[in-house]
C-alpha atoms as a PDB file:
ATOM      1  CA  UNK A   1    -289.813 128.251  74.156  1.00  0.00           C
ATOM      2  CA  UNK A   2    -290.465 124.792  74.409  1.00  0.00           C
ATOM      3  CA  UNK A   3    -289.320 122.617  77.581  1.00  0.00           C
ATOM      4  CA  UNK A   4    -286.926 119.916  76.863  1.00  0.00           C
ATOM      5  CA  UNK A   5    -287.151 117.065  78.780  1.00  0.00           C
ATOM      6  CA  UNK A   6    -283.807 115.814  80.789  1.00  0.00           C
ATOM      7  CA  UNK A   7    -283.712 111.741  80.071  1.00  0.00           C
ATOM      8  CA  UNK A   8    -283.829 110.094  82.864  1.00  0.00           C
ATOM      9  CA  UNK A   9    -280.468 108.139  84.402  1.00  0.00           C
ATOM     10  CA  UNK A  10    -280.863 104.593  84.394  1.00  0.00           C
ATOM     11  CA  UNK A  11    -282.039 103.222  87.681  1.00  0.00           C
ATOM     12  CA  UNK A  12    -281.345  99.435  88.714  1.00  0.00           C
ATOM     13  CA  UNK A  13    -282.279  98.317  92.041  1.00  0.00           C
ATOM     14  CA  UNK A  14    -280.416  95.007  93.682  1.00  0.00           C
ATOM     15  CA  UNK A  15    -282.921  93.292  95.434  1.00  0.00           C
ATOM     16  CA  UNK A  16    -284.503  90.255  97.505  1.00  0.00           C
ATOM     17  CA  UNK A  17    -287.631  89.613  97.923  1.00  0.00           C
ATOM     18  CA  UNK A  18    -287.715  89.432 101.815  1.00  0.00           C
ATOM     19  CA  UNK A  19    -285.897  92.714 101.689  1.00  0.00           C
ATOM     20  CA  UNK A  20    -288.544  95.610 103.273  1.00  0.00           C
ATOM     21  CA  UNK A  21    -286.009  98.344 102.558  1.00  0.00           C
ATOM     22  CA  UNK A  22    -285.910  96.949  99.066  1.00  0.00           C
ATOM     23  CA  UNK A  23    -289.924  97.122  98.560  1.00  0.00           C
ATOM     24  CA  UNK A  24    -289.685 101.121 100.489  1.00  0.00           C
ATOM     25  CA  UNK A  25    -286.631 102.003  97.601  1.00  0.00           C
ATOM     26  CA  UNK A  26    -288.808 100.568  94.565  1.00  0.00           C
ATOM     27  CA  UNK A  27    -292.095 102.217  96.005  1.00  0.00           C
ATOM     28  CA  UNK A  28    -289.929 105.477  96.463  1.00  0.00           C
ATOM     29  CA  UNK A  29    -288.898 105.033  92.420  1.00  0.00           C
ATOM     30  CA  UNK A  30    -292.783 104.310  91.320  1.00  0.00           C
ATOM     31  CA  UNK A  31    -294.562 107.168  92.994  1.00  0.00           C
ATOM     32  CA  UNK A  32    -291.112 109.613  91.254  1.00  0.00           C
ATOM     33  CA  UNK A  33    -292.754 107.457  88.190  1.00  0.00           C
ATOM     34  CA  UNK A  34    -289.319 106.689  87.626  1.00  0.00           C
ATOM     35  CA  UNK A  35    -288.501 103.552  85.385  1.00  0.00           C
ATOM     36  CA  UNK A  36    -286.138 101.230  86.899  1.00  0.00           C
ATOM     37  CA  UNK A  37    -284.826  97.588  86.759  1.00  0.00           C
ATOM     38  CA  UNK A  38    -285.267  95.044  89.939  1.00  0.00           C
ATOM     39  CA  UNK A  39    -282.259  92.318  90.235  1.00  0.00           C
ATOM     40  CA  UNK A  40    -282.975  90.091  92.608  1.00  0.00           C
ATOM     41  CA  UNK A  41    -279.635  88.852  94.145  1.00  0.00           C
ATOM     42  CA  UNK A  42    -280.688  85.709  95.516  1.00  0.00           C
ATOM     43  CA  UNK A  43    -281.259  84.305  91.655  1.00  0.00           C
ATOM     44  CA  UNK A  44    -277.920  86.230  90.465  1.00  0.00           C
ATOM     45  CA  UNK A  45    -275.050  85.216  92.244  1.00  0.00           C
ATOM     46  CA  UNK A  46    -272.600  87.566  89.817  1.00  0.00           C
ATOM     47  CA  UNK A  47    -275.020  90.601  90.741  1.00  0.00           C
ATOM     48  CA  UNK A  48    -274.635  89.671  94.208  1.00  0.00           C
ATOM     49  CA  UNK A  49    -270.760  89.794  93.874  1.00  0.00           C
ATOM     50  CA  UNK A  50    -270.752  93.201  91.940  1.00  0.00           C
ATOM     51  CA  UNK A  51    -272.795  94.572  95.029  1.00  0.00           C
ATOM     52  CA  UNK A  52    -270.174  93.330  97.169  1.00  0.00           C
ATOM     53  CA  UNK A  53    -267.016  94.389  94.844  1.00  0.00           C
ATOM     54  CA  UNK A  54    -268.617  98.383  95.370  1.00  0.00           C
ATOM     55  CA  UNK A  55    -268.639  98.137  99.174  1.00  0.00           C
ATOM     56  CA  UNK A  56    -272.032  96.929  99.758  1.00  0.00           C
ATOM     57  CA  UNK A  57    -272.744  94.088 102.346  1.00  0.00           C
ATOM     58  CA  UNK A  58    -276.949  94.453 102.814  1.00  0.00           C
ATOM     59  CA  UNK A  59    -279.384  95.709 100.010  1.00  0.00           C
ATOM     60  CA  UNK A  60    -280.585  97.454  98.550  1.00  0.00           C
ATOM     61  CA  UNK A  61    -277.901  98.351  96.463  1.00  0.00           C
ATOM     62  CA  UNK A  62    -279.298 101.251  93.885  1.00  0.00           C
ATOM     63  CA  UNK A  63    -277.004 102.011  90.872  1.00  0.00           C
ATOM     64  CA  UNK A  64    -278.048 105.358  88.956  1.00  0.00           C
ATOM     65  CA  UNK A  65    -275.793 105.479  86.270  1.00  0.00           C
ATOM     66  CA  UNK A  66    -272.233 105.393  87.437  1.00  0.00           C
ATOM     67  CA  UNK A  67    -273.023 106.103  90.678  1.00  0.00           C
ATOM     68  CA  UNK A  68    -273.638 103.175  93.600  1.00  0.00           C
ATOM     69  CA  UNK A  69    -275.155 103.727  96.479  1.00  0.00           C
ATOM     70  CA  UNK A  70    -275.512 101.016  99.933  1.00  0.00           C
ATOM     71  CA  UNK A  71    -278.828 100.689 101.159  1.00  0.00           C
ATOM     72  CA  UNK A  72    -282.011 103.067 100.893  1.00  0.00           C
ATOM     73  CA  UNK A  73    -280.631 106.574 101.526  1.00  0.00           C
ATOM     74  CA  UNK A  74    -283.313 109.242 100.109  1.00  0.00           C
ATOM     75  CA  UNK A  75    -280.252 111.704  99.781  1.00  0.00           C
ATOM     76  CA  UNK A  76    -277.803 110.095  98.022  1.00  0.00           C
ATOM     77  CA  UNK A  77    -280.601 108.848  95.722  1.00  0.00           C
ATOM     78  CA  UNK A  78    -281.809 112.945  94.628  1.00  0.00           C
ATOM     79  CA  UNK A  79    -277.966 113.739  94.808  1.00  0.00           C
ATOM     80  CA  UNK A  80    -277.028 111.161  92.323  1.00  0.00           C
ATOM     81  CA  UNK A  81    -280.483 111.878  90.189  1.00  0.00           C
ATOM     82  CA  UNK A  82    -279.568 115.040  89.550  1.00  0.00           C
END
């Protein structure tokens, strides 16, 4: 039986680039060798407002798929990875 390989959710990570907990949630992603896009809020005002339309006033703010999550929780993160 062969092993079919679940496609991974997409992953996009709103950042700055002062933000430490930022550079912990996109090192967390890379060693997971999980593919994921960086927005950097500071140089996208409208990502910066859909942050703040979901309930999230600091970053990071990690969308997987549907899902939004406020700031770098570990739980939510494998919860909402499946």
């Amino acid at each position: 039986m062969s092993e079919v390989k679940k496609r991974q959710k997409s992953i996009v990570i709103f950042t700055s680039p002062s933000c430490v907990w930022c550079t912990r949630a996109k090192s967390y992603f890379k060693k997971r060798g999980l593919k994921f896009r960086a927005i950097d809020i500071t140089k996208d005002k409208r990502a910066a407002s859909d942050c703040l339309k979901h309930g999230c006033k600091g970053i990071p703010v990690i969308l997987i798929g549907t899902h939004w999550i406020c700031g770098f929780d570990e739980k939510k993160i494998e919860k909402a990875l499946g």
